[in-house]
C-alpha atoms as a PDB file:
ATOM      1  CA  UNK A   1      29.981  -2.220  64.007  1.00  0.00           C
ATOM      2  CA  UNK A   2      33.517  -0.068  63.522  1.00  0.00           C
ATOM      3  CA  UNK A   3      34.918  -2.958  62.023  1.00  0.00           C
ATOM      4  CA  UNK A   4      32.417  -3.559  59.528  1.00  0.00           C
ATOM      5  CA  UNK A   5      32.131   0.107  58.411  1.00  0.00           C
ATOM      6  CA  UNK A   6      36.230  -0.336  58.642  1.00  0.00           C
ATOM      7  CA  UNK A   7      35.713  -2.773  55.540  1.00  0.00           C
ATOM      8  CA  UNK A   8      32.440  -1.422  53.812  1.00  0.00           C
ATOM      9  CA  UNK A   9      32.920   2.266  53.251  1.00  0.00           C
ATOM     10  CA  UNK A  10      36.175   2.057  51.458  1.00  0.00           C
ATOM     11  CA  UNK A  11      34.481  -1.296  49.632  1.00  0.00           C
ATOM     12  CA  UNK A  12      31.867   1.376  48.776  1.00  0.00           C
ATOM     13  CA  UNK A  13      34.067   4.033  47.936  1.00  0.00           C
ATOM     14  CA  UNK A  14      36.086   2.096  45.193  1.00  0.00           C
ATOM     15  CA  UNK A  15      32.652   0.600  43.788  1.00  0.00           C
ATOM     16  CA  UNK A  16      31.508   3.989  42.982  1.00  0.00           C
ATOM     17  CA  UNK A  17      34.299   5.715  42.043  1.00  0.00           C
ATOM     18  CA  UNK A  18      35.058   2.793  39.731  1.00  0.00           C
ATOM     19  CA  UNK A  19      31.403   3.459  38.272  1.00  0.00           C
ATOM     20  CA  UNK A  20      31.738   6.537  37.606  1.00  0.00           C
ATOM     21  CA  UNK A  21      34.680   6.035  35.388  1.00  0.00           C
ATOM     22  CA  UNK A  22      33.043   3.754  33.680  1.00  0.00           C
ATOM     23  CA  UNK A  23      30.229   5.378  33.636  1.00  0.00           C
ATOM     24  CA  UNK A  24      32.292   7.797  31.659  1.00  0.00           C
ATOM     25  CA  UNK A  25      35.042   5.679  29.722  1.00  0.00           C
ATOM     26  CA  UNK A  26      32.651   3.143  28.356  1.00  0.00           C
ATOM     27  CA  UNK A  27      35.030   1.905  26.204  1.00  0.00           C
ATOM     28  CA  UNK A  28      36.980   0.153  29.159  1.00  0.00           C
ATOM     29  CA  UNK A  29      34.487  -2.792  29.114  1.00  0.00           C
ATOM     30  CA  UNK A  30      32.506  -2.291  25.904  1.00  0.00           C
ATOM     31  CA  UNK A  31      32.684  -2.129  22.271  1.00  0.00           C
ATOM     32  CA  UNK A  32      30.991   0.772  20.699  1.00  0.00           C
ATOM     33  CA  UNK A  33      27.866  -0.400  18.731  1.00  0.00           C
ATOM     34  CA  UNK A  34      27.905   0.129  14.888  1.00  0.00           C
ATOM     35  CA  UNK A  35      24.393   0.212  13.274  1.00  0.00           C
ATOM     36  CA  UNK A  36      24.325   0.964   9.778  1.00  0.00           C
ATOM     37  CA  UNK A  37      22.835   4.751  10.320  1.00  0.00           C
ATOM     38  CA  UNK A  38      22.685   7.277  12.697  1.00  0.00           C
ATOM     39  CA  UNK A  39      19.958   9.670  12.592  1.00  0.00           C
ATOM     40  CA  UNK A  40      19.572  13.313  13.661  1.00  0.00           C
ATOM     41  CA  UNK A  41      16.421  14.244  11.968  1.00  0.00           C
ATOM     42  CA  UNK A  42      13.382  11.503  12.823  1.00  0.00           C
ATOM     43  CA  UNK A  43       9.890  12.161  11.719  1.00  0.00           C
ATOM     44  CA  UNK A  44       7.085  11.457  13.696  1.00  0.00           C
ATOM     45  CA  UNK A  45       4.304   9.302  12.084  1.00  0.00           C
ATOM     46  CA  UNK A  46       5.527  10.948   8.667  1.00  0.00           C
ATOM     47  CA  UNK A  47       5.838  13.964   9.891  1.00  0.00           C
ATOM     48  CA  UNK A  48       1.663  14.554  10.481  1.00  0.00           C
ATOM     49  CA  UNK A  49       1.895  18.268  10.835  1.00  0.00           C
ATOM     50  CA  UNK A  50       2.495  19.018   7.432  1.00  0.00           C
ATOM     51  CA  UNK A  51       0.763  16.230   5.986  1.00  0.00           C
ATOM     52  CA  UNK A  52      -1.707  13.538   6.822  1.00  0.00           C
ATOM     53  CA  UNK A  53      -0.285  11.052   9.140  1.00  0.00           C
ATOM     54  CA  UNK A  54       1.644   7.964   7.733  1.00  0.00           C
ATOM     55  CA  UNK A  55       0.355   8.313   4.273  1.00  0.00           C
ATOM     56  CA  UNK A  56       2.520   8.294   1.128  1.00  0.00           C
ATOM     57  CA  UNK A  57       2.322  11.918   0.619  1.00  0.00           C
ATOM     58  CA  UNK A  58       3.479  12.465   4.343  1.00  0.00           C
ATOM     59  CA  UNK A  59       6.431  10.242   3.756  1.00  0.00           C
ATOM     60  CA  UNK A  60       7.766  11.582   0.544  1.00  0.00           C
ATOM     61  CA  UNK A  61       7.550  14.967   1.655  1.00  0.00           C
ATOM     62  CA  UNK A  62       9.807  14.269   5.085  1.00  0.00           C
ATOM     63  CA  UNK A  63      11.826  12.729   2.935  1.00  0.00           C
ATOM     64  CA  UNK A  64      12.149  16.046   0.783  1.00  0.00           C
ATOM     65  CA  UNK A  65      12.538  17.992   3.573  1.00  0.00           C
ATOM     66  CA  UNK A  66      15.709  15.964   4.391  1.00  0.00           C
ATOM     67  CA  UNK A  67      14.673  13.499   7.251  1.00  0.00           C
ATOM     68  CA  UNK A  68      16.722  10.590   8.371  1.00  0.00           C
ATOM     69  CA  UNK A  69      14.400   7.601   9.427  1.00  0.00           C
ATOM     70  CA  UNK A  70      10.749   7.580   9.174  1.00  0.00           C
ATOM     71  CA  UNK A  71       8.700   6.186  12.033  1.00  0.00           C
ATOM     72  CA  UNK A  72       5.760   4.396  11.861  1.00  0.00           C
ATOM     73  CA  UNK A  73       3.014   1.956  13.595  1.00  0.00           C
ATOM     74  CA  UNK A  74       1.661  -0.984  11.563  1.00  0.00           C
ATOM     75  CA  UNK A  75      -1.263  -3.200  12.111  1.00  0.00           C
ATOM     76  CA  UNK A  76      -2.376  -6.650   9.595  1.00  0.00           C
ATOM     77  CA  UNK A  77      -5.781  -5.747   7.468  1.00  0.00           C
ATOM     78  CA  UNK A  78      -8.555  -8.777   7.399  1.00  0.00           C
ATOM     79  CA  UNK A  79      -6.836 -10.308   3.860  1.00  0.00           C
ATOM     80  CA  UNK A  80      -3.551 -10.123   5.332  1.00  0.00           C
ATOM     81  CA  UNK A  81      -2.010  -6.788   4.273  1.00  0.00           C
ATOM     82  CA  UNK A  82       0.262  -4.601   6.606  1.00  0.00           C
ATOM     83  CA  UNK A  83      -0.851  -1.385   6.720  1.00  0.00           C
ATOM     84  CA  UNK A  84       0.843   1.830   7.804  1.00  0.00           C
ATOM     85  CA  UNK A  85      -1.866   3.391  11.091  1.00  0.00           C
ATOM     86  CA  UNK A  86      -0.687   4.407  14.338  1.00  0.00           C
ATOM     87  CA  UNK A  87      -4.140   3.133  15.625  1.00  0.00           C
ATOM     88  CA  UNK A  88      -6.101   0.045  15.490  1.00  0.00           C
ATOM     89  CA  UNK A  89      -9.516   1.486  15.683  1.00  0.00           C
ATOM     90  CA  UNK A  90      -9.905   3.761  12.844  1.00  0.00           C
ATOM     91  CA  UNK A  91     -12.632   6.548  14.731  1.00  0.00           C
ATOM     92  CA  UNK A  92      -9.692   9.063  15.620  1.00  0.00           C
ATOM     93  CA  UNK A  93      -8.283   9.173  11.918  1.00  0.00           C
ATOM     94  CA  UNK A  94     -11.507   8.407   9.685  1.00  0.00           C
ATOM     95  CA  UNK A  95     -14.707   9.014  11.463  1.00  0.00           C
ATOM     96  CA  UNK A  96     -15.393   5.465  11.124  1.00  0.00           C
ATOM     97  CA  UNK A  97     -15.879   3.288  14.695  1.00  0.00           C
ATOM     98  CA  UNK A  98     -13.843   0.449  12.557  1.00  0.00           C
ATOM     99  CA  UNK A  99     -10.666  -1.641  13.326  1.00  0.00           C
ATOM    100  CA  UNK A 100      -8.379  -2.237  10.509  1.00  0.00           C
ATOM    101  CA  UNK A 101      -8.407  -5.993  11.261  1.00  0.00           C
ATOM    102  CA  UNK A 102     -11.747  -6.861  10.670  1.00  0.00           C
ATOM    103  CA  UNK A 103     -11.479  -5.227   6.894  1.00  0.00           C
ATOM    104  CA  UNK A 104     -10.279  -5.846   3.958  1.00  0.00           C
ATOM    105  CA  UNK A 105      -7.423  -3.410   2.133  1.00  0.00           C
ATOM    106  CA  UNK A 106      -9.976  -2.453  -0.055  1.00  0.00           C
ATOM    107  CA  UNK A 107     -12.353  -1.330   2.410  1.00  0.00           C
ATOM    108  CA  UNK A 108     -10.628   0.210   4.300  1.00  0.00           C
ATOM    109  CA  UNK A 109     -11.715   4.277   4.695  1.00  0.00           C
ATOM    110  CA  UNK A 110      -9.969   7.307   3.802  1.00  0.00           C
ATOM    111  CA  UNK A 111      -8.315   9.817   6.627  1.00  0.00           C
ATOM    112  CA  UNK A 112     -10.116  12.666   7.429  1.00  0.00           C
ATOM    113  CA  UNK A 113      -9.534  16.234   5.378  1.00  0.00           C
ATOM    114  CA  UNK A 114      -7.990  17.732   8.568  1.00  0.00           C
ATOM    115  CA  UNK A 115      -6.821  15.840  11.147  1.00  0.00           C
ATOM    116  CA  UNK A 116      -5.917  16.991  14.370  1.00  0.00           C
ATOM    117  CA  UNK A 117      -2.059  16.657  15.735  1.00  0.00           C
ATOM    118  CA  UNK A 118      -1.783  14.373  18.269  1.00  0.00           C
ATOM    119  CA  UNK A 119       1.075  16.337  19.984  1.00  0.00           C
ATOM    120  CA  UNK A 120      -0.232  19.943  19.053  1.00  0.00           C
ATOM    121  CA  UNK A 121      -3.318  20.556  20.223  1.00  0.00           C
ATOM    122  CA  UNK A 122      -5.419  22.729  18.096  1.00  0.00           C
ATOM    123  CA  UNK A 123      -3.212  22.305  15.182  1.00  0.00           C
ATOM    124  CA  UNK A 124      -4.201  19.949  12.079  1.00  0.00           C
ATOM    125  CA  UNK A 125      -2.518  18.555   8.758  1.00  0.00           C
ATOM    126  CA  UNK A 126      -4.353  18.271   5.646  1.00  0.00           C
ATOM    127  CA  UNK A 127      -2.895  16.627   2.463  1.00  0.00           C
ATOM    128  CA  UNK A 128      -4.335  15.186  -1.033  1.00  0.00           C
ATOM    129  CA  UNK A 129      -3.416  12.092  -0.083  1.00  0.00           C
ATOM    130  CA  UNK A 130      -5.939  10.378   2.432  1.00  0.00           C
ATOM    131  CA  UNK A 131      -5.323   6.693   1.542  1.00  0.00           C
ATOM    132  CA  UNK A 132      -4.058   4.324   4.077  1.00  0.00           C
ATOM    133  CA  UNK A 133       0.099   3.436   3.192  1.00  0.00           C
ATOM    134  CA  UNK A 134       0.910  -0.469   2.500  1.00  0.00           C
ATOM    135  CA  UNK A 135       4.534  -0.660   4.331  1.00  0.00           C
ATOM    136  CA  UNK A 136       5.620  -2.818   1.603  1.00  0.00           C
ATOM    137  CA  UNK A 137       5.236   0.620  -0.851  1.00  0.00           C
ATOM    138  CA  UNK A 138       6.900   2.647   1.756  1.00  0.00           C
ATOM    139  CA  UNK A 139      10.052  -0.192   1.750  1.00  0.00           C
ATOM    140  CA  UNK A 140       9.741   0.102  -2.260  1.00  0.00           C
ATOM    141  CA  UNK A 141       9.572   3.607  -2.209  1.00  0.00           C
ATOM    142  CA  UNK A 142      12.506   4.457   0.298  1.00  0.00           C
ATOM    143  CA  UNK A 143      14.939   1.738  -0.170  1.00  0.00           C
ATOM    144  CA  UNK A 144      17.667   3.232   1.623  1.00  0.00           C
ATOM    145  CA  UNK A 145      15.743   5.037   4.606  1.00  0.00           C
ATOM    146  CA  UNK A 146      16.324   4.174   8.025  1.00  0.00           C
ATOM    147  CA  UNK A 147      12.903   3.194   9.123  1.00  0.00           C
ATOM    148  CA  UNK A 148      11.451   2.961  12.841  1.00  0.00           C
ATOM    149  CA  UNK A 149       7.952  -0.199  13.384  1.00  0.00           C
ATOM    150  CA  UNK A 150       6.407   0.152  16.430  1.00  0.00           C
ATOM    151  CA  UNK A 151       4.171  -3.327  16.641  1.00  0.00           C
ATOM    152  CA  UNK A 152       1.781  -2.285  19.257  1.00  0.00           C
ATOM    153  CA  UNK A 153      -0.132  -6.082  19.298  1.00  0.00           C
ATOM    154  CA  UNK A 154       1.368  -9.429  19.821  1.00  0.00           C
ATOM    155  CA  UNK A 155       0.383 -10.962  16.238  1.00  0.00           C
ATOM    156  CA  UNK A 156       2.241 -13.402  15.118  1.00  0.00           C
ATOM    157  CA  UNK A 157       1.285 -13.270  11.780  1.00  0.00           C
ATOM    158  CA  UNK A 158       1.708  -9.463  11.934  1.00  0.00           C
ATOM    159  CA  UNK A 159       5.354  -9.865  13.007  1.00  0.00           C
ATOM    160  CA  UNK A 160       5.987 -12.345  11.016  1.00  0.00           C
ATOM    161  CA  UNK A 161       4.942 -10.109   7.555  1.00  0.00           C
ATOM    162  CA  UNK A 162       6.810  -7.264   8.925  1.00  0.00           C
ATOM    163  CA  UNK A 163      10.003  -9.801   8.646  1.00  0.00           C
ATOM    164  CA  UNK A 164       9.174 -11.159   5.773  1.00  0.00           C
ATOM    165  CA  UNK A 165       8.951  -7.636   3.718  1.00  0.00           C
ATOM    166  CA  UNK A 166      12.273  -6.370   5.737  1.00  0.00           C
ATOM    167  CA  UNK A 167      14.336  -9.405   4.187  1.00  0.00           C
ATOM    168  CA  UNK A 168      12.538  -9.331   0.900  1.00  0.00           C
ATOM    169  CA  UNK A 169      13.259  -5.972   0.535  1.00  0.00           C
ATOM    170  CA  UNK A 170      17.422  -6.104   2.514  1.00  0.00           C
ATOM    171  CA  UNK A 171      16.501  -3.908   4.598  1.00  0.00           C
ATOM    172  CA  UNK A 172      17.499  -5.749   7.987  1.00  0.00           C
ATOM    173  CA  UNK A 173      20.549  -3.395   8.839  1.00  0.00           C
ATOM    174  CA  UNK A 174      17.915  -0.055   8.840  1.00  0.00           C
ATOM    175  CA  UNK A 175      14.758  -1.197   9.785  1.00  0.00           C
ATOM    176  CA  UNK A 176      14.472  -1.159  13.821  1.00  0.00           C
ATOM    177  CA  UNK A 177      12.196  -3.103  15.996  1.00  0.00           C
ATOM    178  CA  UNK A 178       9.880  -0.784  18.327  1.00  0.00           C
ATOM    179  CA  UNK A 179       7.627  -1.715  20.819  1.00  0.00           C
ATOM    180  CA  UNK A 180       6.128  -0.420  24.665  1.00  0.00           C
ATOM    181  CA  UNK A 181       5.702  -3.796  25.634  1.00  0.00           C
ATOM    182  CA  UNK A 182       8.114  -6.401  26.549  1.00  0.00           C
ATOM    183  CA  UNK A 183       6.233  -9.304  25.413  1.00  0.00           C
ATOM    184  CA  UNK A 184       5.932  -7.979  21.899  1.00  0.00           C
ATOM    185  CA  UNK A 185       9.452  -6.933  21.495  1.00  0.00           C
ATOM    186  CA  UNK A 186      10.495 -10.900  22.400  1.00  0.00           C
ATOM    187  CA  UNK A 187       8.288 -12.396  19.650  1.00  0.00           C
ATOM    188  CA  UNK A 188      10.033  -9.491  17.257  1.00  0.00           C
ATOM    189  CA  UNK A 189      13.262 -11.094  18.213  1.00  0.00           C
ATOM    190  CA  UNK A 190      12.031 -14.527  17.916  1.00  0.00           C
ATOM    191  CA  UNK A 191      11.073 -13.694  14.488  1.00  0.00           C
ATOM    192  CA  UNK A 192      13.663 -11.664  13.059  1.00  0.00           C
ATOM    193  CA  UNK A 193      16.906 -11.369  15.837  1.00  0.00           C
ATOM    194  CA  UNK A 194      18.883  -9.694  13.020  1.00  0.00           C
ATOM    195  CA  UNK A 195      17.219  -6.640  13.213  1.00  0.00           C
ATOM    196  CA  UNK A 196      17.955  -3.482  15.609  1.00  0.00           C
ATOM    197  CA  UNK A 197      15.947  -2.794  18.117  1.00  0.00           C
ATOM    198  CA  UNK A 198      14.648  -0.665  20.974  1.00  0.00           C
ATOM    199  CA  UNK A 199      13.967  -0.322  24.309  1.00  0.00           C
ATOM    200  CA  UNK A 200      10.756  -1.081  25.698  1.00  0.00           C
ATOM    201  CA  UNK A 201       8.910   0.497  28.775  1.00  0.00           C
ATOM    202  CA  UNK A 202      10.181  -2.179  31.175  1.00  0.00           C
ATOM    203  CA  UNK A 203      13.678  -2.267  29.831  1.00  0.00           C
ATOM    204  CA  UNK A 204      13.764   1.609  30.482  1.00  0.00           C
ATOM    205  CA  UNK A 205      13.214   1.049  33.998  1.00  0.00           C
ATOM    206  CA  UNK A 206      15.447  -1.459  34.078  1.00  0.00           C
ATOM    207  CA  UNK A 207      18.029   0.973  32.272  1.00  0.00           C
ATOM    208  CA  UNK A 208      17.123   3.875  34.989  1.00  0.00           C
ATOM    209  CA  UNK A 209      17.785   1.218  37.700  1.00  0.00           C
ATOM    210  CA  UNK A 210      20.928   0.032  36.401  1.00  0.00           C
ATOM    211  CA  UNK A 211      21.528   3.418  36.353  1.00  0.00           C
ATOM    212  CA  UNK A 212      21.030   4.964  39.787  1.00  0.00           C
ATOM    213  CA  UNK A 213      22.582   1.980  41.210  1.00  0.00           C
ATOM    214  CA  UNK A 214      25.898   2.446  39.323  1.00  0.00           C
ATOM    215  CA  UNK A 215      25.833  -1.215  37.696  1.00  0.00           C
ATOM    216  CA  UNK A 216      25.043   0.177  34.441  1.00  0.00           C
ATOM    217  CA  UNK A 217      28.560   0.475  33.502  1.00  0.00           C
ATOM    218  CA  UNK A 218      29.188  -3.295  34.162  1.00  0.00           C
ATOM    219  CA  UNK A 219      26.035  -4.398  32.327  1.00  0.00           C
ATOM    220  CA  UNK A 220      26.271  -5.084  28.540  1.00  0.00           C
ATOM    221  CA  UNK A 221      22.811  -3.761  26.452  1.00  0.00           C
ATOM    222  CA  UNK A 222      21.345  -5.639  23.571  1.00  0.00           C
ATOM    223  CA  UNK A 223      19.582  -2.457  22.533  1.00  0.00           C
ATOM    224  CA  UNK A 224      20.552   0.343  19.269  1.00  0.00           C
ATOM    225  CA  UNK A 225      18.034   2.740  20.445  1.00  0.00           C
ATOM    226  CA  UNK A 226      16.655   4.636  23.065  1.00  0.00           C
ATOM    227  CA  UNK A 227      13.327   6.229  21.907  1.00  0.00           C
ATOM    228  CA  UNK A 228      11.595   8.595  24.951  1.00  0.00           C
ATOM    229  CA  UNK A 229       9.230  11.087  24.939  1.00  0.00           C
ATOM    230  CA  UNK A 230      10.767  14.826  26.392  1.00  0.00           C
ATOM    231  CA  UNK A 231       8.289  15.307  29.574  1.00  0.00           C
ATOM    232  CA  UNK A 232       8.193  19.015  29.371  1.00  0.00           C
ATOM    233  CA  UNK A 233       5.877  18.505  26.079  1.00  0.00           C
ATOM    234  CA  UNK A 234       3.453  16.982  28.701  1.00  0.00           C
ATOM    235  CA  UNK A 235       3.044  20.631  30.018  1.00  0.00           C
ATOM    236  CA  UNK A 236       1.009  21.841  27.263  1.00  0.00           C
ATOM    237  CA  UNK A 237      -1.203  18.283  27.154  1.00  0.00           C
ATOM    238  CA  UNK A 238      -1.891  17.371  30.639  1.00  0.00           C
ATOM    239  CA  UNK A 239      -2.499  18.587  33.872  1.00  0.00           C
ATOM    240  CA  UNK A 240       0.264  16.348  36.201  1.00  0.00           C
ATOM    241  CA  UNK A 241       2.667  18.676  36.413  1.00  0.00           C
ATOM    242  CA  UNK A 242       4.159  17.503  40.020  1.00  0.00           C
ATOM    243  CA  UNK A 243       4.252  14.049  38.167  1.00  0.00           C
ATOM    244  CA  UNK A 244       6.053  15.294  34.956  1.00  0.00           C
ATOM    245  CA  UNK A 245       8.586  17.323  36.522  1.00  0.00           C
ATOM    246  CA  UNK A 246       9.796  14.187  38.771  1.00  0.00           C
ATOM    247  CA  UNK A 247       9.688  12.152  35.645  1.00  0.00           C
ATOM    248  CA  UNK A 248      11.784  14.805  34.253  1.00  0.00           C
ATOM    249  CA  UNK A 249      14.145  14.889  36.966  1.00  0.00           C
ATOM    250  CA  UNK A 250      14.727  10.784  37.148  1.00  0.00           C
ATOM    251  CA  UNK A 251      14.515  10.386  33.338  1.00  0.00           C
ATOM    252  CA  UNK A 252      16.520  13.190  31.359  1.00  0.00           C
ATOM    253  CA  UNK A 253      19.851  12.663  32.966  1.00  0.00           C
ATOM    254  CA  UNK A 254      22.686  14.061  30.505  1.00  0.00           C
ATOM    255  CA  UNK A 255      25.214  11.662  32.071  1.00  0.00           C
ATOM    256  CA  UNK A 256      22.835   8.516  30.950  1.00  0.00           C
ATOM    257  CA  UNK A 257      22.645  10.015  27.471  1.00  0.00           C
ATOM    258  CA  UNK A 258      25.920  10.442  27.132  1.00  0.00           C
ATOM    259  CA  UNK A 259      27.273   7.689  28.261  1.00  0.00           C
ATOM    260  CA  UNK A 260      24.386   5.672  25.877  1.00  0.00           C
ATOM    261  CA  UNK A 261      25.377   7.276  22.922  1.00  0.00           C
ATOM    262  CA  UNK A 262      29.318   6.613  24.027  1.00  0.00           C
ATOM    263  CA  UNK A 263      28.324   3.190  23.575  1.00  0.00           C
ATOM    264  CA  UNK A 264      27.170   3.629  20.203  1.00  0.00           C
ATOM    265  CA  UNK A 265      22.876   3.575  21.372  1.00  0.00           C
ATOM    266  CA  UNK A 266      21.428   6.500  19.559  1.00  0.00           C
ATOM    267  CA  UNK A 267      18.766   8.549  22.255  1.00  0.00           C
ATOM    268  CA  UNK A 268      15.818   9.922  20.430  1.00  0.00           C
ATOM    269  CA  UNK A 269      13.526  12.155  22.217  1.00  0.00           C
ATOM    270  CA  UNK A 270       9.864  13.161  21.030  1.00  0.00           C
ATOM    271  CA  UNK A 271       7.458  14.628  20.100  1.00  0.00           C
ATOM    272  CA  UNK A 272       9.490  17.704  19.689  1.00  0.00           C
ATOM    273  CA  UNK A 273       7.409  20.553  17.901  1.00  0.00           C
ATOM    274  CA  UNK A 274       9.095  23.876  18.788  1.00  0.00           C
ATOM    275  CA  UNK A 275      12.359  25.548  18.436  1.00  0.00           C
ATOM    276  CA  UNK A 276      12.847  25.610  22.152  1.00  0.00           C
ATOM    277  CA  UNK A 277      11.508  21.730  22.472  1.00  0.00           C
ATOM    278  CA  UNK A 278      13.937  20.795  19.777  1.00  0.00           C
ATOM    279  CA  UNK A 279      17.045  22.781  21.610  1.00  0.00           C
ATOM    280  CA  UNK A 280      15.734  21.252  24.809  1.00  0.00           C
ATOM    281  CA  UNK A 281      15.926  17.640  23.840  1.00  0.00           C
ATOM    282  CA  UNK A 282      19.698  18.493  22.349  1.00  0.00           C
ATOM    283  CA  UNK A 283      21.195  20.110  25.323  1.00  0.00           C
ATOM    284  CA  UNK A 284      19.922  17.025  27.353  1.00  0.00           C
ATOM    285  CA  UNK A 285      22.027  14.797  25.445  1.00  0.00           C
ATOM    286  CA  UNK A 286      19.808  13.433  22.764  1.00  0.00           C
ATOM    287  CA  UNK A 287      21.358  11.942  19.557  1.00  0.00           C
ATOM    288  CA  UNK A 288      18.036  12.735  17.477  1.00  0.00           C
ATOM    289  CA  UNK A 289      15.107  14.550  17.401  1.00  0.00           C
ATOM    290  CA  UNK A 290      11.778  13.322  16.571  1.00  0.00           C
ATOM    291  CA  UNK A 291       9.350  15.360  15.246  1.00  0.00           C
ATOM    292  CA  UNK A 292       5.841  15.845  13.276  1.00  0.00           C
ATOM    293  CA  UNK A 293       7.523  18.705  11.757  1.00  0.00           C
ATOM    294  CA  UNK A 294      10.126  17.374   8.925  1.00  0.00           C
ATOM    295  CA  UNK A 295      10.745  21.437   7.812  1.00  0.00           C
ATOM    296  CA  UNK A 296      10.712  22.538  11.101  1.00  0.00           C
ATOM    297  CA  UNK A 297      13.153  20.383  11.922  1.00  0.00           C
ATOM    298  CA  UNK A 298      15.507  20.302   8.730  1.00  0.00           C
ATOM    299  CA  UNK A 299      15.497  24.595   9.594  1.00  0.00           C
ATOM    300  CA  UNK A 300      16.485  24.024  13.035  1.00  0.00           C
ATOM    301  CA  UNK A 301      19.472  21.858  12.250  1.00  0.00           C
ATOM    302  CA  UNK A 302      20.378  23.782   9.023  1.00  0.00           C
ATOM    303  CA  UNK A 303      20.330  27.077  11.193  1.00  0.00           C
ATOM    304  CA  UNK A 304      22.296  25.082  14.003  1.00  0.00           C
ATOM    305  CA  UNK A 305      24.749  23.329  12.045  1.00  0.00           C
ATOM    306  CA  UNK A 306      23.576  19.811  13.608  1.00  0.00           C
ATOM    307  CA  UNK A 307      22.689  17.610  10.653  1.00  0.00           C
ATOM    308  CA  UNK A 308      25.006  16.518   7.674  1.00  0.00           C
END
């Protein structure tokens, strides 16, 4: 037994001392990613505070208000159209107990007046635009806007339109591939590998593994971004706080962050609708802040020097 801890604590020793360097120095083993943007100032949806979610109106004015990338959710209308919704079944944004896939563009109904904010409870956007967004007049609109698709169903067809508009419209170095699910994010690849992409659910466990093992310094990562909700936001929404304060502990490490964004992955942490949830996410390491408050946001940086 001597003899074996004779050769396995110094073995042990050197293994993590090693890791931490690297862990550190990134550089030593791995070239810094270049994507063609890096974003401060994300905006949730559009930025559905201050207008009505993921419509034209919402996107233009985030723009205005000086945002960086735009994310969005798209599903595939009955005709074949991709649409700009975060949800599938339309109830929660139009009254209506409709999916967007069994209708046609055309029939599609308008938002509601007011609609509540997903991530602020009690607090709604209005807007006088209530139409539903085609993504192709979002990529014609905002030629040169980093833009973040979450694809939250494995549709092929779906995918495959997404693709097709990002190369019809060059847009393969700033549009990034989003997704919670592993299996959707491989057919994203399949279908367009050119494009930047995420991390899914699974692959951030993996990552947190990696992590608290010490391999991730010795690991190479396919992915740009690293898109996670800040727990503490979970305070004010639900009632497991035991659960969100562990989740806080294991996932906001600063080290991780850091050494991610050493390697060129830009962290993004949401939904981030406060001063104090905005300094929060910053002071943990993030890159960017996402956020269904464009202005909010664009005063935050402005007032704390962090955007261009």
């Amino acid at each position: 037994m001597s003899s074996f801890l004779y050769f396995i604590l110094p073995a042990l020793g050197g293994y993590t001392l090693t890791s931490l360097y690297l862990l550190k120095n990134p550089h030593v083993l791995h070239r810094r990613k270049r994507t063609a943007f890096y974003c401060t100032h994300i905006s949730h949806r559009g930025g559905c505070g201050e207008r009505i979610e993921s419509t034209m109106e919402a996107f233009t004015h985030a723009v205005e208000q000086g945002t960086q990338m735009l994310e969005l959710d798209c599903h595939l209308t009955n005709d074949g159209h991709v649409v700009v919704s975060h949800d599938e079944n339309l109830r929660r944004q139009t009254g209506h107990d409709v999916t967007v896939s069994s209708l046609k563009l055309q029939d599609l109904p308008l938002y509601k007046e007011r609609l509540e904010v997903t991530f602020y409870s009690g607090r709604f956007s209005s807007g006088a635009d209530r139409r539903f967004a085609l993504l192709e007049d979002v990529f014609r609109k905002f030629p040169e806007t980093p833009i973040s698709i979450e694809v939250k169903e494995n549709n092929h067809q779906l995918i495959e339109k997404i693709s097709d508009l990002v190369k019809r419209y060059n847009r393969e170095e700033i549009t990034v591939w989003a997704s919670v699910k592993s299996s959707i994010m491989e057919e994203c690849r399949r279908t367009n590998d050119s494009m930047p992409y995420s991390f899914t659910m699974s692959r951030g466990v993996v990552l947190l593994l990696l992590y608290y093992s010490g391999l991730l310094p010795f690991v190479p990562l396919g992915e740009s971004l690293l898109q996670f909700y800040l727990p503490h936001i979970f305070n004010r929404q639900y009632v497991f706080i035991v659960l969100v304060c562990f989740n806080c502990r294991v996932t906001m490490r600063k080290s991780l962050f850091k050494h991610l964004a050493a390697r060129g992955i830009q962290v993004h942490l949401f939904v981030c609708n406060k001063d104090e949830d905005i300094k929060a996410a910053f002071e943990l390491g993030a890159t960017g802040v996402m956020s269904d408050y464009p202005a909010l946001l664009s005063n935050y940086l402005s007032r704390n020097r962090r955007q261009d």
